[in-house]
Protein backbone atom coordinates (compact mmCIF):
# COMPACT_ATOMS: atom_id res chain seq x y z
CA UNK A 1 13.89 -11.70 7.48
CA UNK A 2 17.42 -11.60 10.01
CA UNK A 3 18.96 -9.62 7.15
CA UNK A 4 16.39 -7.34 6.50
CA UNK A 5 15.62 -6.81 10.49
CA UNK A 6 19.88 -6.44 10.41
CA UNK A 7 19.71 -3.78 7.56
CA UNK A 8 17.06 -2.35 9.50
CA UNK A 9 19.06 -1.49 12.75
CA UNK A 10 21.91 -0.51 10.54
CA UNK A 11 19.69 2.47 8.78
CA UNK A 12 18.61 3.38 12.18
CA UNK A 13 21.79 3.65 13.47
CA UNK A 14 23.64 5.84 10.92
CA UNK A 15 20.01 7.58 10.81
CA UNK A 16 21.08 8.31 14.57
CA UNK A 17 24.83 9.30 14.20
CA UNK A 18 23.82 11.45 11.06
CA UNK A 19 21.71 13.03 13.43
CA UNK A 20 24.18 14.10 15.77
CA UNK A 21 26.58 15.13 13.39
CA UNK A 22 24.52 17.42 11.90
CA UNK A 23 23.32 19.09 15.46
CA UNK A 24 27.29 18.97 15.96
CA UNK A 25 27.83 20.83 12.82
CA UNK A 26 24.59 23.52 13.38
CA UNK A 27 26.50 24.39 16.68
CA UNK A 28 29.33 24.54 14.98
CA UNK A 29 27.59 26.82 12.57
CA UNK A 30 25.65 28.62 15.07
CA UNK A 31 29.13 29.71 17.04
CA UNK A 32 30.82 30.70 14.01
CA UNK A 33 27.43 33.17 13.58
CA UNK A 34 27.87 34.68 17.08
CA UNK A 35 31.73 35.63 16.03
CA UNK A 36 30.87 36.77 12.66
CA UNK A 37 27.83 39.14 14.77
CA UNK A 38 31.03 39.74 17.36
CA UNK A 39 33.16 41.14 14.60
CA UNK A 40 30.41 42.95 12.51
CA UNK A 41 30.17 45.13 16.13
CA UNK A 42 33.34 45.43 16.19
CA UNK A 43 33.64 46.96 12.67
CA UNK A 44 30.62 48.87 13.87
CA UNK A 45 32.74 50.33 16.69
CA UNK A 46 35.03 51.85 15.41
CA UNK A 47 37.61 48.95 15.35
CA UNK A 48 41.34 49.39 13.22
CA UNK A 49 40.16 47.66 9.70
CA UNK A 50 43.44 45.95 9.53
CA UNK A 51 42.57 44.53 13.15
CA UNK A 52 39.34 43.39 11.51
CA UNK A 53 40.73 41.84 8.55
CA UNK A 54 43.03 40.11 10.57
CA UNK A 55 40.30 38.92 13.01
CA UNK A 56 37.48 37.87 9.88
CA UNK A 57 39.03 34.98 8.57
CA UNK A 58 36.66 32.03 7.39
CA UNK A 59 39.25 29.36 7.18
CA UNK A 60 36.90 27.06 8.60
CA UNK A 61 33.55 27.84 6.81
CA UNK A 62 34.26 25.87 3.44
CA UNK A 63 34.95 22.78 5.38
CA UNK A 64 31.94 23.24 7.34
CA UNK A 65 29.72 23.59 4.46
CA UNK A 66 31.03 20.83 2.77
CA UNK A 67 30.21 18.81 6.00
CA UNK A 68 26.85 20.37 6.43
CA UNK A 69 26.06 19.39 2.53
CA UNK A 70 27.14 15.76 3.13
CA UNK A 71 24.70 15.47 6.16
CA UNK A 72 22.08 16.77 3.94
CA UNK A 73 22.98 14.03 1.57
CA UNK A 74 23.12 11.61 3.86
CA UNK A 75 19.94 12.25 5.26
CA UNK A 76 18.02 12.17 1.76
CA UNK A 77 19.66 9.00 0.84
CA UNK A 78 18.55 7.73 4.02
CA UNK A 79 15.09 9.24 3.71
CA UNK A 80 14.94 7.38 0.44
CA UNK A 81 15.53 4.13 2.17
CA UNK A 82 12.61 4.48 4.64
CA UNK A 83 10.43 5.59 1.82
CA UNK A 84 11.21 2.70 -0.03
CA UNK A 85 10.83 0.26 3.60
CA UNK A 86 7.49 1.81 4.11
CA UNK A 87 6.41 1.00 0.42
CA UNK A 88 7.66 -2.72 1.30
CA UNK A 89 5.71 -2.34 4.35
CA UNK A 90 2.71 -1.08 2.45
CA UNK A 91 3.07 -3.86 0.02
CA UNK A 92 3.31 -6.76 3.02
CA UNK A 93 0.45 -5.18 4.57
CA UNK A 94 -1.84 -5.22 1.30
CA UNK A 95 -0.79 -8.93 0.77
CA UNK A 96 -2.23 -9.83 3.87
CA UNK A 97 -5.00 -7.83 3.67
CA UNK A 98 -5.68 -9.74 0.27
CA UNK A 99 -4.98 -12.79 2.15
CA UNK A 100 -7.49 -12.31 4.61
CA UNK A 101 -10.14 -11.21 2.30
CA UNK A 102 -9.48 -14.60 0.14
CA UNK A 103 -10.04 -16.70 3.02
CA UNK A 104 -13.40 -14.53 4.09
CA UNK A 105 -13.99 -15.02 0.59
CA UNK A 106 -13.73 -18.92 0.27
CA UNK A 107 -15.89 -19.27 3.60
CA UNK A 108 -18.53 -17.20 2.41
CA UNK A 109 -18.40 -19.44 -0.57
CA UNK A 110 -18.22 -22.61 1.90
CA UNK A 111 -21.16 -21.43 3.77
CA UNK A 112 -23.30 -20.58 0.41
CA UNK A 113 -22.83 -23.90 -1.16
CA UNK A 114 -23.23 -25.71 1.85
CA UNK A 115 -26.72 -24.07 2.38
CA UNK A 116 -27.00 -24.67 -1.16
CA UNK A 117 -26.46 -28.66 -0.82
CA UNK A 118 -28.43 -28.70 2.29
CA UNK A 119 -31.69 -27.49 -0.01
CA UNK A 120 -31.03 -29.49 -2.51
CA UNK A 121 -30.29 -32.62 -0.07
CA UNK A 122 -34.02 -31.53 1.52
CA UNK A 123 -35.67 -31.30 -1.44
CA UNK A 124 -34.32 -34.36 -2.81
CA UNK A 125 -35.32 -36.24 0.43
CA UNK A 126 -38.50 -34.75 0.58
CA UNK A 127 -39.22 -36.05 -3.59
CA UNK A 128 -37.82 -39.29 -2.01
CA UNK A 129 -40.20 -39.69 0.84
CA UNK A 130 -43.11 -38.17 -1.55
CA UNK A 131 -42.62 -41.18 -4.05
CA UNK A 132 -41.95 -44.13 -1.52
CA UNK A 133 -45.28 -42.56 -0.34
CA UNK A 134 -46.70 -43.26 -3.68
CA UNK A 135 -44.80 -46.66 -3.94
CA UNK A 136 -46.43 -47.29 -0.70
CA UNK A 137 -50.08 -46.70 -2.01
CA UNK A 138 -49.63 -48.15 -5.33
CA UNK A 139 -48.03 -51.74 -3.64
CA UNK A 140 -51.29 -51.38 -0.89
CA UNK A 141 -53.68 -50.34 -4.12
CA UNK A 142 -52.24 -53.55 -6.34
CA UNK A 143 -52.50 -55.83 -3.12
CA UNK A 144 -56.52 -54.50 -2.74
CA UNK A 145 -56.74 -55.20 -6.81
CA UNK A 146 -55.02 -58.86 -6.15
CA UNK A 147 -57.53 -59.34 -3.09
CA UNK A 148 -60.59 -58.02 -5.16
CA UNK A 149 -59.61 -60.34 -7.89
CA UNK A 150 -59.58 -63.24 -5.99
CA UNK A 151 -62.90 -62.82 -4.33
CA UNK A 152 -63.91 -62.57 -7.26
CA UNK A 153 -62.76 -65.83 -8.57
CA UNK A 154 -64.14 -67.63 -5.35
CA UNK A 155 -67.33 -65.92 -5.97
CA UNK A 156 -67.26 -66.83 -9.81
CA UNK A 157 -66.52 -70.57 -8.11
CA UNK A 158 -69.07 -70.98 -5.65
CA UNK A 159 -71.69 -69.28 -7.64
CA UNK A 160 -71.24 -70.79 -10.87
CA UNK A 161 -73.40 -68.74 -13.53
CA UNK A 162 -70.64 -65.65 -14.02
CA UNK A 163 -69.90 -65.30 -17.56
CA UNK A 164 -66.57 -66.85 -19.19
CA UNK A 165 -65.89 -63.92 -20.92
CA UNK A 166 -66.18 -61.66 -17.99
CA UNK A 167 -63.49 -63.11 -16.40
CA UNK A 168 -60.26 -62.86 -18.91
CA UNK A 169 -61.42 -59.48 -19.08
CA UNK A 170 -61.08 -58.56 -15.46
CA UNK A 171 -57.79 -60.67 -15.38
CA UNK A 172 -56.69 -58.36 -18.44
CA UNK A 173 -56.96 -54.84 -16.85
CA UNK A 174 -55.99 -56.37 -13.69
CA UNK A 175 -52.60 -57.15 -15.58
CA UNK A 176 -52.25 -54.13 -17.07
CA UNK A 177 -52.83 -52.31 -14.01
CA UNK A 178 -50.14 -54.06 -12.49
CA UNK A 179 -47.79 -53.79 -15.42
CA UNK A 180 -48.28 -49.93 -15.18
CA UNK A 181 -47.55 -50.02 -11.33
CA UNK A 182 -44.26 -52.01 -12.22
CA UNK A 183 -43.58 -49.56 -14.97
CA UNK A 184 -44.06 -46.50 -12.34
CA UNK A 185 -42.52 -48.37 -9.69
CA UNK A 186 -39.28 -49.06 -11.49
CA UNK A 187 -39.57 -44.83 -12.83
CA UNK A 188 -39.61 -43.96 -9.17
CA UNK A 189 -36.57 -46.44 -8.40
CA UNK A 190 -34.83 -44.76 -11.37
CA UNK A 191 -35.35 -40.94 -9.79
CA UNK A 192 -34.71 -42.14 -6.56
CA UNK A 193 -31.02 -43.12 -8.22
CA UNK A 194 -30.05 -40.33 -9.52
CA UNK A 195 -30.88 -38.16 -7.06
CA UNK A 196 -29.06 -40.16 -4.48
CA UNK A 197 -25.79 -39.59 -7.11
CA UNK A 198 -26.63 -36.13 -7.37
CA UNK A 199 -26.30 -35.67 -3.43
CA UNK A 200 -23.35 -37.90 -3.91
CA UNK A 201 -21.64 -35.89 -6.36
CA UNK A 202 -22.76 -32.50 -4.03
CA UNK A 203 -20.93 -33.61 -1.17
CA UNK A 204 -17.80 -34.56 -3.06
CA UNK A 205 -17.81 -31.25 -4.10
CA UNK A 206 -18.75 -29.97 -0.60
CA UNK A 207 -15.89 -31.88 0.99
CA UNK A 208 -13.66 -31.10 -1.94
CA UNK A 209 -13.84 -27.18 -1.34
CA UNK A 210 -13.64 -27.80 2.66
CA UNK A 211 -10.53 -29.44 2.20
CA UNK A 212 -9.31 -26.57 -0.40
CA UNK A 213 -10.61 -23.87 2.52
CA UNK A 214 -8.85 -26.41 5.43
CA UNK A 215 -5.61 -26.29 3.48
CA UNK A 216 -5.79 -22.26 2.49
CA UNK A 217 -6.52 -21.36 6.67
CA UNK A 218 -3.51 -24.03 7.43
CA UNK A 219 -0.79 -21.78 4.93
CA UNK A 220 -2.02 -18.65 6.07
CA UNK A 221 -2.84 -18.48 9.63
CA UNK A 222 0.86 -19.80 10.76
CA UNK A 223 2.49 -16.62 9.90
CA UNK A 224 -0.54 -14.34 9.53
CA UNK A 225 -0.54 -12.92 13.32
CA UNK A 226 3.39 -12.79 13.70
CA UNK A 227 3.68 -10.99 9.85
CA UNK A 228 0.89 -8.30 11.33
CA UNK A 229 2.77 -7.61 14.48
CA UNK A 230 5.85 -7.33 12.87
CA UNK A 231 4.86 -5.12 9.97
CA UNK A 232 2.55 -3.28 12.54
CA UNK A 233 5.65 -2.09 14.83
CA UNK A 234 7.47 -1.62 11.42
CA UNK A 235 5.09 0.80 10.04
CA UNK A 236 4.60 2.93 13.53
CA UNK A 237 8.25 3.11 13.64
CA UNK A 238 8.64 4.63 10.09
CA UNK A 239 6.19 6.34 10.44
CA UNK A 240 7.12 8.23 13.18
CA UNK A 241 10.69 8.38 11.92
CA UNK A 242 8.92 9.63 8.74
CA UNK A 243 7.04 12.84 10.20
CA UNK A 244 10.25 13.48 12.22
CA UNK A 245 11.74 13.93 9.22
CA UNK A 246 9.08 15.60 7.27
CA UNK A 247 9.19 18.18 10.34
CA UNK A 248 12.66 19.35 9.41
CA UNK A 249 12.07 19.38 5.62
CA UNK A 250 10.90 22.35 3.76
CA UNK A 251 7.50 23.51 2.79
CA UNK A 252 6.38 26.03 0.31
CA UNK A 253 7.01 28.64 3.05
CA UNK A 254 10.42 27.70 3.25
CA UNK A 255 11.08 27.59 -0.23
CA UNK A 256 9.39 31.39 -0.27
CA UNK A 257 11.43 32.17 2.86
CA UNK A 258 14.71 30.93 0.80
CA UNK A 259 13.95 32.35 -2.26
CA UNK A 260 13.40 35.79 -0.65
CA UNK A 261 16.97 35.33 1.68
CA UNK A 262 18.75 34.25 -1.88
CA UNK A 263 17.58 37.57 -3.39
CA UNK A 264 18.54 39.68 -0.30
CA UNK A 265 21.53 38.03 -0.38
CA UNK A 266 22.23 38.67 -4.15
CA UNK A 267 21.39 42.44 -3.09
CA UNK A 268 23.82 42.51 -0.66
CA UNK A 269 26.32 40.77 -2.81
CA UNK A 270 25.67 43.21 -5.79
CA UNK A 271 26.30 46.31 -3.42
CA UNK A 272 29.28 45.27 -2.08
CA UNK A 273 30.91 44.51 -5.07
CA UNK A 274 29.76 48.20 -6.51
CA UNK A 275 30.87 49.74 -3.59
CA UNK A 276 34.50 47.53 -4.20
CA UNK A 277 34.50 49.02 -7.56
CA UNK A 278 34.11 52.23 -6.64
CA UNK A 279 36.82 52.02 -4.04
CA UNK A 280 38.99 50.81 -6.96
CA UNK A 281 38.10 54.08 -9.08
CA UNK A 282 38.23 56.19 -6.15
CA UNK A 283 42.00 55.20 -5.18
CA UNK A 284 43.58 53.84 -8.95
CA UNK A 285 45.64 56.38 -10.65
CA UNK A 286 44.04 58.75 -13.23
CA UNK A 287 44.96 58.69 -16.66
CA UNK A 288 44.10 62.58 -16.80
CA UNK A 289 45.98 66.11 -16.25
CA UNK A 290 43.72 66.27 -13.03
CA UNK A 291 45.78 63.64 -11.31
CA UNK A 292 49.15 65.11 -11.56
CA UNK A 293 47.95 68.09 -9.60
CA UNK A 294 46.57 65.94 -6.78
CA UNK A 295 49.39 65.07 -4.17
CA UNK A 296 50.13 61.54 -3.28
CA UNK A 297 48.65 59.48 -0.97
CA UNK A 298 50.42 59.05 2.30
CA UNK A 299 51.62 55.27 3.61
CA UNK A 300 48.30 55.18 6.26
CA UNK A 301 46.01 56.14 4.36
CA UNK A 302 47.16 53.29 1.69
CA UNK A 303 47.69 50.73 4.60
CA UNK A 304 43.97 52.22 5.49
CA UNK A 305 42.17 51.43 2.04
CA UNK A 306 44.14 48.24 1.42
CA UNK A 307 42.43 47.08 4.81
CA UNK A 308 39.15 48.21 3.89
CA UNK A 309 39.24 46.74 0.15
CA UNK A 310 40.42 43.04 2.33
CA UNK A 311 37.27 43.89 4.35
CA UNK A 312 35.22 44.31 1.27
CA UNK A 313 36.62 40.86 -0.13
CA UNK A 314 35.92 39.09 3.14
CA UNK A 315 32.31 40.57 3.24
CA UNK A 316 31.96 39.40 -0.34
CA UNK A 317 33.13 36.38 0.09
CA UNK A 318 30.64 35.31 3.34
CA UNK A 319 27.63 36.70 1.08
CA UNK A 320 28.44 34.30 -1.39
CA UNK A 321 29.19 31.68 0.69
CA UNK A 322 25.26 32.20 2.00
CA UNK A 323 24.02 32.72 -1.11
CA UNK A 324 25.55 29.58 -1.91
CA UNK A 325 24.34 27.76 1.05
CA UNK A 326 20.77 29.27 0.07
CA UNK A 327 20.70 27.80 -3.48
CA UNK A 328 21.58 24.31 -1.89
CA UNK A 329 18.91 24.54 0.61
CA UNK A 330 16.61 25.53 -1.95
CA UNK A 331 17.22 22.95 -4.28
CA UNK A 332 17.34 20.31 -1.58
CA UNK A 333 14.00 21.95 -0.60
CA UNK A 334 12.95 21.55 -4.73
CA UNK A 335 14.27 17.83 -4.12
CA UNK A 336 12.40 16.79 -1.20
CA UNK A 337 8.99 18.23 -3.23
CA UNK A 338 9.79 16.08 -6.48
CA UNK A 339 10.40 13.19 -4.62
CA UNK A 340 7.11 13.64 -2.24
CA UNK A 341 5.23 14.12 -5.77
CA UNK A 342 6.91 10.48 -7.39
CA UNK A 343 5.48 9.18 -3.58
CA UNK A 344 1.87 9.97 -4.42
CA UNK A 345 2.14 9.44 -8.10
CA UNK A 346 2.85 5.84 -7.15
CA UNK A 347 0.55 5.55 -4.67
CA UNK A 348 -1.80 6.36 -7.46
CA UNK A 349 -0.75 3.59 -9.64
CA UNK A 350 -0.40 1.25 -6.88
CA UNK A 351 -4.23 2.01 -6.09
CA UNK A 352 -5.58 1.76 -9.68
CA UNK A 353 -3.36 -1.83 -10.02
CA UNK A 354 -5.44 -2.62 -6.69
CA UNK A 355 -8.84 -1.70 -7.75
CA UNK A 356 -7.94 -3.82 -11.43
CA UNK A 357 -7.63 -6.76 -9.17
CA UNK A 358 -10.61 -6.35 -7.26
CA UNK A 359 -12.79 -6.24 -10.33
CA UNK A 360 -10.77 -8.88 -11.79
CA UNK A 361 -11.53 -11.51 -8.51
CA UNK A 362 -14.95 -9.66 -8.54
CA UNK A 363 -15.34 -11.08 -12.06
CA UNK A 364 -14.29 -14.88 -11.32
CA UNK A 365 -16.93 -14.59 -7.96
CA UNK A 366 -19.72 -13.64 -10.20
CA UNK A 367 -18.49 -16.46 -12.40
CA UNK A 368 -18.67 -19.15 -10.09
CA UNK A 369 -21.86 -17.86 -8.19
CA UNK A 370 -23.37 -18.52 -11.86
CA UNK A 371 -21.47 -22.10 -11.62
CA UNK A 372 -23.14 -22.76 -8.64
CA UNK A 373 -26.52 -21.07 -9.32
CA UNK A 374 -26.09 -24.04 -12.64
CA UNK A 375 -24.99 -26.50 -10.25
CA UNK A 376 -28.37 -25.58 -7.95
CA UNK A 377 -30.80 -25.69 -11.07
CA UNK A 378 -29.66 -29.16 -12.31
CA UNK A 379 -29.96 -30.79 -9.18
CA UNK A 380 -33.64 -29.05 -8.57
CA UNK A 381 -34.63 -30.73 -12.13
């Protein structure tokens, strides 16, 4: 994290000094206009054309161009890098979204099955209540029988003339009554058993998943708050730095605008050079009878078209020069388009890869919710 916060203020930093350089260089640019304006009036008025030649040098342009086409470098290269620390961003910031929606997750999933085991623990206590109820009444109904039998004995005693066969009868169903209370009695001791391990089993389970849920809020919540704040001031910074930048790149305006100054300047270009040729047919030596009649050309007005044809060449030579500087704006213009188009194609593959994992962990909930709805039906039979 120290590196990456260290590469971080390095990036910024060159981001900074780029910056400068490159409003160093526009000035730089931007004076070298005025004097090319300045000496396009002068030509204008009426100026000597070997003063102009001598004044229209561009000794300095190539350098500056090569300068200005680093910067431009420079600055997509380092565009590039806070592309790819805002998809890092975007990537930290989905894992703790994910995080946080797994933990909302497992305490939904707490809170469900502990409802869940609090029915069951009801019901089960209300069946147990319901047959120690019964137990009750069948113990007070057998201790009636064992009283009823009894009087009945004394009264077969005192009286004397009950029949003997009478008797072994009542004694008979009086034992199998009681053998079929045991028989229930021990049925109901049996249910009662394994519904106690049923509520056993359902709060191992219960404090098995609260200790899972304890142990999952312990990993995440230390570093949950300082990871937001950090990647939260990360992500305003780029993107501020990122519409600052967007501001100064092209749009399809400025790639119309370019297009239609690279073609103006071709124009320009192509016109020069005819007029350059025709200043070459105009002054070369004929090959015809015509031209030995004509009488030579004097020393100024030589001097005269030599100085115009230089300031033909130096016109030429600045056209190209912004032609040139046109077709690398344009295709940096042509870059900065491709690479915004990669930016949303991945953005579309990162969001499909997103919404497969959400069905996927959508899948396993509805799996375990049919666990548990298992879990629930067992215990209620």
């Amino acid at each position: 994290q120290t590196s990456g916060q260290e590469e971080l203020d390095k990036l910024q930093n060159d981001l900074a000094t780029s910056s400068e350089q490159l409003e160093f260089y526009k000035r730089k640019v931007e004076s070298r206009n005025r004097e090319i304006r300045r000496l396009n009036d002068m030509l204008s008025g009426g100026r000597p054309p070997a003063a102009l030649a001598k004044d229209c040098c561009y000794r300095e342009v190539g350098a500056l161009s090569e300068d200005i086409d680093l910067l431009q470098r420079e600055k997509t290269e380092l565009m590039i890098q806070v592309r790819e620390y805002q998809d890092k961003m975007h990537d930290a910031m989905q894992r703790a979204l994910s995080s946080d929606e797994d933990k909302r997750q497992l305490q939904m999933n707490l809170d469900e099955l502990k409802q869940a085991a609090l029915q069951v623990e009801e019901q089960a206590n209300l069946e147990i209540d319901a047959r120690e109820l019964e137990v009750k009444h069948l113990q007070v109904e057998l201790k009636q029988l064992q009283q009823r039998n009894e009087q009945r004995l004394k009264d077969v005693r005192l009286t004397g003339g009950a029949s003997p066969i009478a008797i072994p009868c009542d004694k008979r169903n009086l034992n199998e009554r009681l053998n079929l209370l045991t028989r229930r009695e021990e049925e109901l001791n049996t249910i009662i058993d394994k519904q106690k391990k049923k509520l056993g089993k359902m709060h191992a389970k219960i404090m098995e998943l609260q200790k899972e849920a304890k142990d999952h809020n312990q990993n995440n919540s230390v570093t949950l708050n300082e990871e937001k704040i950090r990647l939260t001031s990360e992500r305003d910074f780029f993107q501020k730095e990122y519409l600052r930048i967007m501001a100064r790149s092209g749009s399809e305006s400025e790639v119309a605008f370019l297009r239609a100054q690279l073609k103006s300047k071709d124009e320009e270009l192509r016109t020069l050079r005819d007029e350059l040729y025709s200043n070459k047919l105009q002054y070369s030596p004929q090959k015809n009878t015509h031209y030995e009649t004509v009488p030579p050309a004097s020393a100024s007005s030589s001097g005269n078209n030599s100085n115009r044809s230089d300031c033909v060449q130096a016109a030429i030579g600045r056209v190209e020069r912004e032609r040139d500087c046109a077709r690398s704006e344009l295709e940096r213009v042509r870059c900065e388009r491709e690479m915004i188009r990669e930016k949303q194609l991945c953005s579309v593959q990162l969001h499909a890869e997103e919404l497969l994992v959400l069905r996927q962990r959508n899948e396993d909930l509805n799996d375990r919710l049919r666990q548990l709805e298992r879990d629930n039906r067992e215990l209620n039979s």
